[in-house]
Protein backbone atom coordinates (compact mmCIF):
# COMPACT_ATOMS: atom_id res chain seq x y z
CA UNK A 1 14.14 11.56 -20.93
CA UNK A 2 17.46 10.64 -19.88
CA UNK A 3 19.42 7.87 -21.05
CA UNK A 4 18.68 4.38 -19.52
CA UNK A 5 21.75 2.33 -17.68
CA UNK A 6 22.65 -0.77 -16.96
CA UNK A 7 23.20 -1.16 -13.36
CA UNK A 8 25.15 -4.29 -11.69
CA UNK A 9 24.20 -4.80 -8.52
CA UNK A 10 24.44 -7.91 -6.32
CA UNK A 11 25.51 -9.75 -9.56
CA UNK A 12 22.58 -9.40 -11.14
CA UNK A 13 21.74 -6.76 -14.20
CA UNK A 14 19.35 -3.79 -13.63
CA UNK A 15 18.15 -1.40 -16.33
CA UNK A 16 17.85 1.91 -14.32
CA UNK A 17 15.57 4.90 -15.99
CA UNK A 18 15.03 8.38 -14.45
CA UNK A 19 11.36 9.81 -14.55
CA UNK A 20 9.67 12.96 -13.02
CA UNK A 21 5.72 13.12 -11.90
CA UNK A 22 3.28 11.45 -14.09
CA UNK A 23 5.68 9.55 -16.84
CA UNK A 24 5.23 6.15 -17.23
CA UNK A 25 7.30 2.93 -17.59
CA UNK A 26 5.89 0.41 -20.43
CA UNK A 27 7.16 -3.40 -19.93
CA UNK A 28 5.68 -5.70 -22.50
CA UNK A 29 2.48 -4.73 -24.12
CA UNK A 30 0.39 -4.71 -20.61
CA UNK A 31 2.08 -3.19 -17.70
CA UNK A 32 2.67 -0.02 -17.56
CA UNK A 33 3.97 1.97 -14.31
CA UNK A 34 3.85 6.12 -13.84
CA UNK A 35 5.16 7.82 -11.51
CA UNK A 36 2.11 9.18 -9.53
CA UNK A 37 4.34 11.82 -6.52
CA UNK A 38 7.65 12.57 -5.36
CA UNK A 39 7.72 14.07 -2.26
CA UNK A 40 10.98 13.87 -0.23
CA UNK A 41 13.09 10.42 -0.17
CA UNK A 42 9.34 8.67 -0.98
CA UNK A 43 8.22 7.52 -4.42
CA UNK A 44 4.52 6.75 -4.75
CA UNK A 45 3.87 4.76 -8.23
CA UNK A 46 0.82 3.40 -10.08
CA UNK A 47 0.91 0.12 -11.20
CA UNK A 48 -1.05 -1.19 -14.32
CA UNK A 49 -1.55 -4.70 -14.81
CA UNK A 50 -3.43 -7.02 -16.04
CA UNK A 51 -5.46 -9.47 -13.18
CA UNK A 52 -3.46 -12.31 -13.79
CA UNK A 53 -0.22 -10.66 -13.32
CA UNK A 54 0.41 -10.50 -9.14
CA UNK A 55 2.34 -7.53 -7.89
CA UNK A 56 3.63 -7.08 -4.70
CA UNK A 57 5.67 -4.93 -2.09
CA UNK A 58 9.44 -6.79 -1.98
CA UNK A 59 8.68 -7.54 1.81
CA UNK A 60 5.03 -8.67 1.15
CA UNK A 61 6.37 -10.52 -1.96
CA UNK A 62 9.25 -12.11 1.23
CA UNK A 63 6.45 -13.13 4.07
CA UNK A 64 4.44 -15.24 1.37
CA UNK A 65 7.04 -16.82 0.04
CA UNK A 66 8.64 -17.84 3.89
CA UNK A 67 5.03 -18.74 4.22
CA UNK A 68 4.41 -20.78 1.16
CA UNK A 69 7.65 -22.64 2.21
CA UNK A 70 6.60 -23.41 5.81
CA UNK A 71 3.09 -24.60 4.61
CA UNK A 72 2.49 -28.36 4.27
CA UNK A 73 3.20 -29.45 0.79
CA UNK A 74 -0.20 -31.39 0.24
CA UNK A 75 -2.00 -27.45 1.06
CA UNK A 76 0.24 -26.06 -1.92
């Protein structure tokens, strides 16, 4: 495995890792994320997590967000 990095982008700190096909990322005790295929510019991964923990797409994570902010705050 290569070395991890720290990675500053937009101001904020990033620890970036490399990983081929079917190596896995461990964060805390119950996620862990594995690379599942490579295939051109496209990355698919498998995510592991427990129920509770929500995981979302950046631009799904965006539209619920906009719309939790637009809703009325007595439906929140």
């Amino acid at each position: 495995m290569q070395e991890s990095k720290e990675y500053t982008r937009r101001k904020k700190r990033m620890l970036v890792l490399s990983r081929q096909r079917d190596e896995t990322i461990v964060i805390g005790d119950s996620i862990r994320i594995t690379i599942v295929e490579v295939r051109g510019d496209k990355v698919r991964i498998g995510i592991d997590a427990p129920k509770d923990i929500t995981v979302h797409r950046q631009e799904i994570y965006d539209a619920i967000k906009r719309e939790m902010e637009g809703a009325d705050p007595s439906e929140k």
